[in-house]
Each structure stands twice: as structure tokens, then as C-alpha cells.
C-alpha atoms as a PDB file:
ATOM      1  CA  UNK A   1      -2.588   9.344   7.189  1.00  0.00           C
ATOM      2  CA  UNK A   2      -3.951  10.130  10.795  1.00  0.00           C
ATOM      3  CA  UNK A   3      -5.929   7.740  12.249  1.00  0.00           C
ATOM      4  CA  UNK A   4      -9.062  10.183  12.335  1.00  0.00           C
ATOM      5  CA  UNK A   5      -9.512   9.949   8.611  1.00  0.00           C
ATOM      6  CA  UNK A   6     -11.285   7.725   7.152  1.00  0.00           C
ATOM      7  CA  UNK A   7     -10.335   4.139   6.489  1.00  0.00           C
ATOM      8  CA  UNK A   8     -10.955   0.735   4.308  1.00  0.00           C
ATOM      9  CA  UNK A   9     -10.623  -2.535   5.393  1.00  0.00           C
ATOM     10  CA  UNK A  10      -8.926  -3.825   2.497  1.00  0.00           C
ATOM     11  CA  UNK A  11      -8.660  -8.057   1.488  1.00  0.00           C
ATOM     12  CA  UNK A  12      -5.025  -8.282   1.026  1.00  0.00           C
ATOM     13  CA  UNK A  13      -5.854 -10.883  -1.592  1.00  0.00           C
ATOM     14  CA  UNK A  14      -9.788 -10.090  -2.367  1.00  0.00           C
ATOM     15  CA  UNK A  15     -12.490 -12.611  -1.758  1.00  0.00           C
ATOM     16  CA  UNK A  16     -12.844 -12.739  -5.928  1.00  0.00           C
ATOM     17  CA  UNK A  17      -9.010 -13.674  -6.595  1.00  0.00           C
ATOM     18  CA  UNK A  18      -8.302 -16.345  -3.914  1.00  0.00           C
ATOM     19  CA  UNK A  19      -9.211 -19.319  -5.581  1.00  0.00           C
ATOM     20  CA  UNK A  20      -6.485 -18.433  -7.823  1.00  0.00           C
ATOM     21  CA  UNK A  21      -4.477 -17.678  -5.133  1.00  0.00           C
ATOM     22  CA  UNK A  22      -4.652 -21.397  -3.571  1.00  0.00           C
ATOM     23  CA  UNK A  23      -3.613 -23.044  -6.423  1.00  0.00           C
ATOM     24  CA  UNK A  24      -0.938 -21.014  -7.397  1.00  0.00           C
ATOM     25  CA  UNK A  25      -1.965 -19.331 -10.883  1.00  0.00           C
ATOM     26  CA  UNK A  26      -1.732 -15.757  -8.463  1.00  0.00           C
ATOM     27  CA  UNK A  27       1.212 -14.210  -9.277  1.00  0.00           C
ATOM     28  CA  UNK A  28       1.805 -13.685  -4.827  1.00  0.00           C
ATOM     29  CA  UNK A  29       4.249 -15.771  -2.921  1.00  0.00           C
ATOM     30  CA  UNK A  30       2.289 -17.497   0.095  1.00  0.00           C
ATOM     31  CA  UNK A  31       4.470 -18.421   3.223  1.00  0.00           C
ATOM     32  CA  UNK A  32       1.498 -20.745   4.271  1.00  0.00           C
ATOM     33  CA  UNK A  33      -0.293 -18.619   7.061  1.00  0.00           C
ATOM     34  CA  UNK A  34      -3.215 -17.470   4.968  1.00  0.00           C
ATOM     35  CA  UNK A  35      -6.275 -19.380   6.204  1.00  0.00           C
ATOM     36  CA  UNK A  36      -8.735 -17.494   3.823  1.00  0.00           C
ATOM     37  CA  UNK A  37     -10.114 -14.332   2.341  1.00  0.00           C
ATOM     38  CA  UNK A  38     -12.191 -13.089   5.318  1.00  0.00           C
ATOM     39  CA  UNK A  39      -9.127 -14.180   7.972  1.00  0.00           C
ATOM     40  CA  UNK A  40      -7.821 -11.228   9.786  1.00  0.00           C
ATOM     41  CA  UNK A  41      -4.284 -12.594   8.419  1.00  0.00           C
ATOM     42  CA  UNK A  42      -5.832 -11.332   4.930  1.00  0.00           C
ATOM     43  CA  UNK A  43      -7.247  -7.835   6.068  1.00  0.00           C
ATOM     44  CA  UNK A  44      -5.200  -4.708   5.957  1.00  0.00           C
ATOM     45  CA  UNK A  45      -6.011  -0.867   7.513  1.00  0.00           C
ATOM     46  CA  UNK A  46      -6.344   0.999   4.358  1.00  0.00           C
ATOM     47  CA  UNK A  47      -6.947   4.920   3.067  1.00  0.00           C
ATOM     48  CA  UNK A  48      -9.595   5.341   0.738  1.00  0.00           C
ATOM     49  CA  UNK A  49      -7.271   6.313  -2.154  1.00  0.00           C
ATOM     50  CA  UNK A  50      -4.984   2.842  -1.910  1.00  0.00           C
ATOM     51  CA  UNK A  51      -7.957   0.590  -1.719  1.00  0.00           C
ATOM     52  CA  UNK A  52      -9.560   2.497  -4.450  1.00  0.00           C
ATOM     53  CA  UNK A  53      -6.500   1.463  -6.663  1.00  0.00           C
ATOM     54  CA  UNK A  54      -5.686  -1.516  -5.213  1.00  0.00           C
ATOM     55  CA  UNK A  55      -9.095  -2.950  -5.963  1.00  0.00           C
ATOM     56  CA  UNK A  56      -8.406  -7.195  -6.710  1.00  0.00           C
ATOM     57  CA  UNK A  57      -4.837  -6.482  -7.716  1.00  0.00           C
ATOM     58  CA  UNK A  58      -1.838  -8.000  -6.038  1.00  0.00           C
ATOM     59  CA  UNK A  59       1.229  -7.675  -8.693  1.00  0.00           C
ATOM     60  CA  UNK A  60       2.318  -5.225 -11.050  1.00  0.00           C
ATOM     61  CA  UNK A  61       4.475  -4.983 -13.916  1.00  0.00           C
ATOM     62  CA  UNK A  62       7.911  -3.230 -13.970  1.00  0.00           C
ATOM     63  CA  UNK A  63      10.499  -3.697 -16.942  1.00  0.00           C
ATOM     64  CA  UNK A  64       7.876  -6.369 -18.092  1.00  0.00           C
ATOM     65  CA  UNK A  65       8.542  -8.540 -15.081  1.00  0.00           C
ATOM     66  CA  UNK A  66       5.157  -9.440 -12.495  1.00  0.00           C
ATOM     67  CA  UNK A  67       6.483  -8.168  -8.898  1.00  0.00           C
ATOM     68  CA  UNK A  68       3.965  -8.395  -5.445  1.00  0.00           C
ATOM     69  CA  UNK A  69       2.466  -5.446  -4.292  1.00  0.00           C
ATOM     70  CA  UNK A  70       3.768  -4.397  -0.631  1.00  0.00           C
ATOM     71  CA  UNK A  71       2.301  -7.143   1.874  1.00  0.00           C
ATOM     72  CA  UNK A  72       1.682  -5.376   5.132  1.00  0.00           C
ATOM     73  CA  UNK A  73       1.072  -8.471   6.772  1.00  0.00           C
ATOM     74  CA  UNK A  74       4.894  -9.646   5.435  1.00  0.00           C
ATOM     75  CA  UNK A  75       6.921  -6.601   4.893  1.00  0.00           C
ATOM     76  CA  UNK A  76       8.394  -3.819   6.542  1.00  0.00           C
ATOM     77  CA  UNK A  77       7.303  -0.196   5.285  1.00  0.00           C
ATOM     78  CA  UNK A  78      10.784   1.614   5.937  1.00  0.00           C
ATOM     79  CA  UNK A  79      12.613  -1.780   3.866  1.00  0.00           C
ATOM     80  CA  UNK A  80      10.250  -0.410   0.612  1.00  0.00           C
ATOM     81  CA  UNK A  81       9.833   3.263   1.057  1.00  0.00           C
ATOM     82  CA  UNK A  82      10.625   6.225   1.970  1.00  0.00           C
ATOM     83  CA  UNK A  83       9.120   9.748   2.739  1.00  0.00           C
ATOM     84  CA  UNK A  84      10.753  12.689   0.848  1.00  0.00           C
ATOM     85  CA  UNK A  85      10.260  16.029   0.497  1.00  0.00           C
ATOM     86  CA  UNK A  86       9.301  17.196   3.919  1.00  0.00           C
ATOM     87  CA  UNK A  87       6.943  13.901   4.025  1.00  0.00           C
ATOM     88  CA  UNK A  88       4.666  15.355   1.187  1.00  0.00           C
ATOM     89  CA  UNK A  89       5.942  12.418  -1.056  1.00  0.00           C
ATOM     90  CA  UNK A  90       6.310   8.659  -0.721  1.00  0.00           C
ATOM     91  CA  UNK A  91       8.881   6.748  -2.642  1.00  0.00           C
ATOM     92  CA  UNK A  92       9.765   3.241  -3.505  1.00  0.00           C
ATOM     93  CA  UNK A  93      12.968   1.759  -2.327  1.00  0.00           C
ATOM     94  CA  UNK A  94      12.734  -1.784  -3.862  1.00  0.00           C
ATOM     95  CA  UNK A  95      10.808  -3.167  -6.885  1.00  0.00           C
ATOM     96  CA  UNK A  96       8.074  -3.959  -4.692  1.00  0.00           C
ATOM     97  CA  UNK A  97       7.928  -0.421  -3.107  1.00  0.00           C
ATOM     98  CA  UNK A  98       8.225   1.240  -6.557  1.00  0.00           C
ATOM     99  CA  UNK A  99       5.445  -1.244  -8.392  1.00  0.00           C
ATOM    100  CA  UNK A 100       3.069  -0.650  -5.069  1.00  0.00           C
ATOM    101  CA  UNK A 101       4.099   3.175  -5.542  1.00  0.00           C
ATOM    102  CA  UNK A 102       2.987   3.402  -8.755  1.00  0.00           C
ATOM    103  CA  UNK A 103      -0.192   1.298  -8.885  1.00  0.00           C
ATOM    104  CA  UNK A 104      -1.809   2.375  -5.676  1.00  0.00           C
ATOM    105  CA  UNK A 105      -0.855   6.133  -6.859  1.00  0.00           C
ATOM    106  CA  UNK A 106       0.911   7.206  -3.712  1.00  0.00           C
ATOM    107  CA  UNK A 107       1.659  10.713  -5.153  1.00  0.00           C
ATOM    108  CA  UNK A 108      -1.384  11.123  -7.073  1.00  0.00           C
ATOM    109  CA  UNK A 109      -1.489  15.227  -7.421  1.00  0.00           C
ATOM    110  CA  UNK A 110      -5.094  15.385  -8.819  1.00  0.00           C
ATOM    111  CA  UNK A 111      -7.061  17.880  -6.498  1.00  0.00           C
ATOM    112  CA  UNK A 112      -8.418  15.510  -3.822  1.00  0.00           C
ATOM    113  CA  UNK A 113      -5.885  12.906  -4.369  1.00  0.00           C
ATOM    114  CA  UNK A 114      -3.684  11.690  -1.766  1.00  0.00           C
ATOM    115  CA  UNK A 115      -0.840  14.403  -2.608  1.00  0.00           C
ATOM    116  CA  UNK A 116      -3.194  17.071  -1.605  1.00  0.00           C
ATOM    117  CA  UNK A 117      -4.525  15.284   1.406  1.00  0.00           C
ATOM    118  CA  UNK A 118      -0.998  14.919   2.384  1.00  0.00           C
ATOM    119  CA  UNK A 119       0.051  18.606   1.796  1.00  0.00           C
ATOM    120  CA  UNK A 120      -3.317  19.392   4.062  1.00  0.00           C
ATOM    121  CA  UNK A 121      -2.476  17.153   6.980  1.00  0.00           C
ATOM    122  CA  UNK A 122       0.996  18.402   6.992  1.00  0.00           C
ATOM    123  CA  UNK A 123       0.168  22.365   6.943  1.00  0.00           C
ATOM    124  CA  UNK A 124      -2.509  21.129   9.736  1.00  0.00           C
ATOM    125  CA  UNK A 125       0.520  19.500  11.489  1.00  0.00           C
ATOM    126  CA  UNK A 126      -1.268  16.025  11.724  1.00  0.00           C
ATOM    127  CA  UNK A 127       1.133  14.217   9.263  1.00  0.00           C
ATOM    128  CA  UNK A 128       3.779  12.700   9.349  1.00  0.00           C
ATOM    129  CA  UNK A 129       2.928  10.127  11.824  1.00  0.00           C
ATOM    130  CA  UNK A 130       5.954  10.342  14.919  1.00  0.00           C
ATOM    131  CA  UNK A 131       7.216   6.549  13.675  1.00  0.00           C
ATOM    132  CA  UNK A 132       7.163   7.736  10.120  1.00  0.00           C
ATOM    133  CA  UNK A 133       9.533  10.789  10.284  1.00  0.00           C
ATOM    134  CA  UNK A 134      12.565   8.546  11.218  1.00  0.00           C
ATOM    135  CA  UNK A 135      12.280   7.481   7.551  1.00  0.00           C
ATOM    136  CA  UNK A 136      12.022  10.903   6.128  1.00  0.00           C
ATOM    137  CA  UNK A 137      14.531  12.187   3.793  1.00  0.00           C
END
């Protein structure tokens, strides 16, 4: 979304779940840099709707199998998703990209929900971000 909404600052792994996360019972691979819950490793620029979500969670479930939610800190957006549909909609390339799809509700269509926020920016002309619409299909 345009950097004139508003925004969270989400925990990438939340202050309540990183105890678990240090000794390993977190279902979230560490590659050693996280230095703690309130580093700015572990913080993430979020919308409103995906923090809502997100809440503590870091893994979901798909085919009964625990994958990581998208790490913004460790992946690459246009590896995991994609934008279709003249932007309004945001897909999931990978098992990570589809479980983060799915559990932070990407393409929520309640009225109010991120769909129709979307749909608004783009009639205003505001959305898709100019790095995003290489990655539109």
C-alpha cells in the first residue's frame, strides 16, 4: 500500500513467542542474526490488515505440514508472490507465499478489507507501487 496510509510496526517474531523461539520449540528457521524481540532485525513495516492477522503467529499449516510465514527481513517478495489481476490481487508463488497468503488474508474481500483498499488505491491511481508492477501478471 502507499506509504501515506497507515502503518504497524510489526515484531517479526512477537515479544510473547521468543523465548520459544531461542530454544528452538518455534516452528521458524533462525540464520543467527536475531539479537532479540525489540532489535530492529525483528521489526517489519506493516499495514494494519497483515499485522491484525499476523498477530504472534509465524507458521502455518498447508497439506498438514508447519511452513514459515514470509520473512521480510530474509526473503524476497517477487521469489513468493505475485500481483494478478491488474494488481487488485496478491498471490503465492511458493508454500511460504501461499501459507503467508492465506493467513495474513491478502485478498480479504470483506468491505474494508484489504481487497477493497486495494481496488480504492488503484482507481485513485496510488497503487501499485512503481517496483511492484514489474511483478504483475
Amino acid at each position: 500500500m502507499p506509504a501515506t496510509s497507515q502503518f504497524h510496526v510489526d515484531h517479526i517474531i512477537s515479544t510473547s513467542r521468543w523465548s520459544d523461539f531461542r530454544d528452538g520449540s518455534l516452528s521458524i528457521e533462525s540464520d543467527g542474526s536475531e539479537r532479540g524481540p525489540n532489535h530492529l532485525d525483528n521489526f517489519a513495516w506493516s499495514c494494519p490488515f497483515c499485522n491484525g492477522f499476523k498477530g504472534s503467529t509465524v507458521s502455518g499449516k498447508i497439506g498438514g505440514r508447519a511452513y514459515s510465514l514470509f520473512h521480510p527481513r530474509r526473503d524476497t517478495w517477487d521469489e513468493h508472490f505475485v500481483l494478478t489481476d491488474r494488481s487488485l490481487l496478491i498471490l503465492g508463488l511458493t508454500v511460504i507465499g501461499e501459507v503467508t497468503e492465506r493467513l495474513l488474508r491478502f485478498n480479504d474481500s470483506r468491505p474494508n478489507g484489504p481487497l477493497a483498499v486495494r481496488h480504492a488505491a488503484i482507481v485513485d491511481g496510488i497503487y501499485p507501487p512503481a517496483w511492484a508492477r514489474a511483478w504483475s501478471v
